[in-house]
Protein backbone atom coordinates (compact mmCIF):
# COMPACT_ATOMS: atom_id res chain seq x y z
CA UNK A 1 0.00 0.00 0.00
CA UNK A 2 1.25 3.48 -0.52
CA UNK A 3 0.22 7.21 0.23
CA UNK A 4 -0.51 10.42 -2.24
CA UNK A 5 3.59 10.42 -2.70
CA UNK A 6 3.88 6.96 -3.25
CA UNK A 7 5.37 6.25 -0.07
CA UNK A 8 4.95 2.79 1.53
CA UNK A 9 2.21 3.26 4.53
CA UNK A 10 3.11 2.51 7.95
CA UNK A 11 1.52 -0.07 9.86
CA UNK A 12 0.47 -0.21 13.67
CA UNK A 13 1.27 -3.69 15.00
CA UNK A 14 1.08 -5.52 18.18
CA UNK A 15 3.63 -7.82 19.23
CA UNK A 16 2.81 -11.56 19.58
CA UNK A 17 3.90 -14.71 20.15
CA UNK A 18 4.85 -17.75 17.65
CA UNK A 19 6.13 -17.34 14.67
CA UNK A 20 8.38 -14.10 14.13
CA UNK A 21 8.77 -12.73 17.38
CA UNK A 22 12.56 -13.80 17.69
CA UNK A 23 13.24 -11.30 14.71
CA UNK A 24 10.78 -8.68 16.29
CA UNK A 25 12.62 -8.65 19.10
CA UNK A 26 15.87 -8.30 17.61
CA UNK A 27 14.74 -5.34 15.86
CA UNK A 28 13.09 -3.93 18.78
CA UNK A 29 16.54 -4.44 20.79
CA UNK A 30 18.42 -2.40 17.40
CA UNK A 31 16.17 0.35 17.26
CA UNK A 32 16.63 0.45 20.91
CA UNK A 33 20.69 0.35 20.69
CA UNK A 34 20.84 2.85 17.83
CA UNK A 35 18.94 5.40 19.63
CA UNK A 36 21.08 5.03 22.85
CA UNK A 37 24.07 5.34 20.78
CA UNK A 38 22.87 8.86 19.74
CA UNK A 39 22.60 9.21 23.56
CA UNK A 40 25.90 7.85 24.65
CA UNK A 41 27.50 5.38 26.04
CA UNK A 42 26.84 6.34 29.67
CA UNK A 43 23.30 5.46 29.15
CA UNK A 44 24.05 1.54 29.10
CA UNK A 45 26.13 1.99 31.89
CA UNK A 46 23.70 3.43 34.22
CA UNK A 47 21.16 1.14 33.24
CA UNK A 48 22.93 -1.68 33.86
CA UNK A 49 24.33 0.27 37.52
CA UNK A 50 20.21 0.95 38.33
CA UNK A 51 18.39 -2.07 37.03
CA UNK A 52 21.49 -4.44 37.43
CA UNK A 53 22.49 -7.32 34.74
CA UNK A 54 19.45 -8.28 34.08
CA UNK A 55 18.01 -5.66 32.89
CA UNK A 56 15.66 -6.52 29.69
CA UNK A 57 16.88 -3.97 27.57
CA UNK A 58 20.73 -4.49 28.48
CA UNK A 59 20.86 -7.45 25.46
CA UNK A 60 18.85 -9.24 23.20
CA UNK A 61 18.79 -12.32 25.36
CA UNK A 62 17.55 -10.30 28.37
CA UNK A 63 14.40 -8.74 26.31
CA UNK A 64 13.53 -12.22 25.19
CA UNK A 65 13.72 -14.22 28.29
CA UNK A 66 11.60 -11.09 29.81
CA UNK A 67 8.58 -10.85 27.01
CA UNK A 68 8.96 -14.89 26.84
CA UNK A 69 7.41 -14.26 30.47
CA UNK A 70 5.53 -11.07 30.17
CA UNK A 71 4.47 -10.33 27.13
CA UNK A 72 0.32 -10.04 27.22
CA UNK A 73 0.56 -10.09 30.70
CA UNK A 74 2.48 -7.40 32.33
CA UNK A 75 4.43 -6.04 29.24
CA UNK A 76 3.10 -4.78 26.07
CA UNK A 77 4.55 -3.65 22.84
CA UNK A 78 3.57 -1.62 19.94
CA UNK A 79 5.28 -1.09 16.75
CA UNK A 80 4.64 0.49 13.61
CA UNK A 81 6.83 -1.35 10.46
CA UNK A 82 7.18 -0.36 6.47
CA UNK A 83 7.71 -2.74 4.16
CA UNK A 84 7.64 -5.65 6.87
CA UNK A 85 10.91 -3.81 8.99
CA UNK A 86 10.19 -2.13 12.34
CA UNK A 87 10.39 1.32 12.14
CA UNK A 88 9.62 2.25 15.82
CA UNK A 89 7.65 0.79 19.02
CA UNK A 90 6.19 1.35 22.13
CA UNK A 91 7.31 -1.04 25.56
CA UNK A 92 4.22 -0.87 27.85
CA UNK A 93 3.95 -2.11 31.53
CA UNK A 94 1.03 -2.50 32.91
CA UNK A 95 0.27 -1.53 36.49
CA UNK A 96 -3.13 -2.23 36.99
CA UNK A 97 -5.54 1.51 36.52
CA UNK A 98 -2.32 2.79 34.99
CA UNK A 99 0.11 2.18 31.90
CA UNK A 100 3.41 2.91 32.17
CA UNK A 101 4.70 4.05 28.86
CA UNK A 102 8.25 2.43 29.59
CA UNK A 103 10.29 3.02 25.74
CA UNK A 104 9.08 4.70 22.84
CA UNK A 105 11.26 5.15 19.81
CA UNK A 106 11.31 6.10 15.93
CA UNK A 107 14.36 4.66 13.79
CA UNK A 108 16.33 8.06 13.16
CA UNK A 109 14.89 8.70 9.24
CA UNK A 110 11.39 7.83 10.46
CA UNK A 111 11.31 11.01 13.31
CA UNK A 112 9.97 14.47 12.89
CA UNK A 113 7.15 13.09 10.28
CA UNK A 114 4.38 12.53 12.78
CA UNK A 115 5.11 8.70 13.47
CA UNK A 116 5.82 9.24 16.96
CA UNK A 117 2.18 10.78 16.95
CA UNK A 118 0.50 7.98 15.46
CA UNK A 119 2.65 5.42 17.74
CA UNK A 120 1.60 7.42 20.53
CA UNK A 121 -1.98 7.32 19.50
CA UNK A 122 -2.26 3.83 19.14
CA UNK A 123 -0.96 3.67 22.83
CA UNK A 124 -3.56 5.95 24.35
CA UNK A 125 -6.47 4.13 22.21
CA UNK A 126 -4.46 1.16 23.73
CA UNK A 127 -4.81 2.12 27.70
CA UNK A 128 -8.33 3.83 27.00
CA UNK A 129 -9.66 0.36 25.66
CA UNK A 130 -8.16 -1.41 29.07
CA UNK A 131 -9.98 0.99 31.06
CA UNK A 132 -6.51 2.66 32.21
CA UNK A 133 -7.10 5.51 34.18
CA UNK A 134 -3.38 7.01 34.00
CA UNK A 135 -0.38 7.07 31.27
CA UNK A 136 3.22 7.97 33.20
CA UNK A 137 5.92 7.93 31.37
CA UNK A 138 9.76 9.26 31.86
CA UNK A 139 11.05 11.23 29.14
CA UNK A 140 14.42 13.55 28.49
CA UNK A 141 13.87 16.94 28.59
CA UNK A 142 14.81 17.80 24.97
CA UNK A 143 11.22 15.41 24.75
CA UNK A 144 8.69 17.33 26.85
CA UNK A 145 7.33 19.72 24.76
CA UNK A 146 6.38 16.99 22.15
CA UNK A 147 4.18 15.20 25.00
CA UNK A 148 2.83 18.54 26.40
CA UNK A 149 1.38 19.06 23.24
CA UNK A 150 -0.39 15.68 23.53
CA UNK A 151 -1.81 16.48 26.77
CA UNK A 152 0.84 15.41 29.55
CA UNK A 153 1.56 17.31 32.05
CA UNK A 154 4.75 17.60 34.13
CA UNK A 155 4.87 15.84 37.41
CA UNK A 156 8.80 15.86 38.51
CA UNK A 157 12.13 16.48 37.17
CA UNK A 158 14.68 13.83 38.23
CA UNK A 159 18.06 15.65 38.19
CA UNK A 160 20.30 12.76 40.05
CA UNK A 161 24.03 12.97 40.21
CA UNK A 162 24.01 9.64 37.76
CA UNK A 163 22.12 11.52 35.21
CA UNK A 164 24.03 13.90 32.16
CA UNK A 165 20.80 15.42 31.53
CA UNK A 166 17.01 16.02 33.24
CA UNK A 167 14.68 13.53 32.92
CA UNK A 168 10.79 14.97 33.56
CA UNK A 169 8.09 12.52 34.96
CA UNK A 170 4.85 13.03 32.78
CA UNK A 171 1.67 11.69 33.18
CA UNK A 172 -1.93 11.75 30.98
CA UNK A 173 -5.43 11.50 32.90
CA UNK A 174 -7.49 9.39 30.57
């Protein structure tokens, strides 16, 4: 399928399991390490200093093993792909009336063309469906104004000594 420029459309996924979700998850896990990259290499290390080895986003092997056991239950993800590749997702925990939006992120040549928008859509049709009463999410500062214009508001600013930059607590009443 394409668009008016004869782009290929983007298509809103959920994550499943059988067949495929080995290679989903590796591409979830690359988008994931690309964007951290941008980030720097600090970020892996304090992950892996906060949420300790086995942290599910530290390797491959660690995000498997963790949606092999979650995933439909506590964990959710959401991903949009073109052309049958990921392009971006969404890592969701659930926490009974509220949904943590855990990870979001765009592969670098899919952001600033409203993908983000329509992966954050799909989330908040997502929680509203569930009956969710709350979205929270933790987001770099450079990021807030792009949820503020979605309708979350501010709640903290987490400006610990392990951090190179703030990180703002948001949160959405549904």
């Amino acid at each position: 399928m394409e668009d008016e420029e004869g782009e290929r459309k983007v298509r809103i996924h959920y994550l499943r399991r059988g067949k495929g979700l080995l290679e989903r998850i590796r591409e979830i896990y690359e988008i994931y390490d690309e964007n951290y990259k941008e980030m720097g290499k600090h970020y892996k290390r304090l992950d892996r200093k906060v949420y300790g080895e086995g942290y599910y986003f530290l390797s491959p092997e660690n995000l498997r093993k963790f949606l092999r056991k979650e995933l439909n239950k506590k964990a959710r993800v959401i991903y949009l792909s073109q052309g049958g590749k990921m392009v971006g997702f969404a890592f969701l925990l659930d926490w009974g009336d509220i949904l943590e939006l855990d990870e979001i992120h765009m592969k670098k040549e899919f952001r600033g063309k409203g993908y983000g928008s329509l992966l954050l859509d799909e989330v908040e049709s997502f929680a509203s469906e569930r009956g969710k009463k709350v979205i929270v999410l933790e987001t770099r500062e450079k990021l807030v104004r792009f949820f503020e214009k979605r309708g979350y508001v501010n709640v903290d600013v987490d400006t610990g000594e392990y951090l190179k930059e703030k990180y703002v607590l948001m949160m959405k009443t549904l």
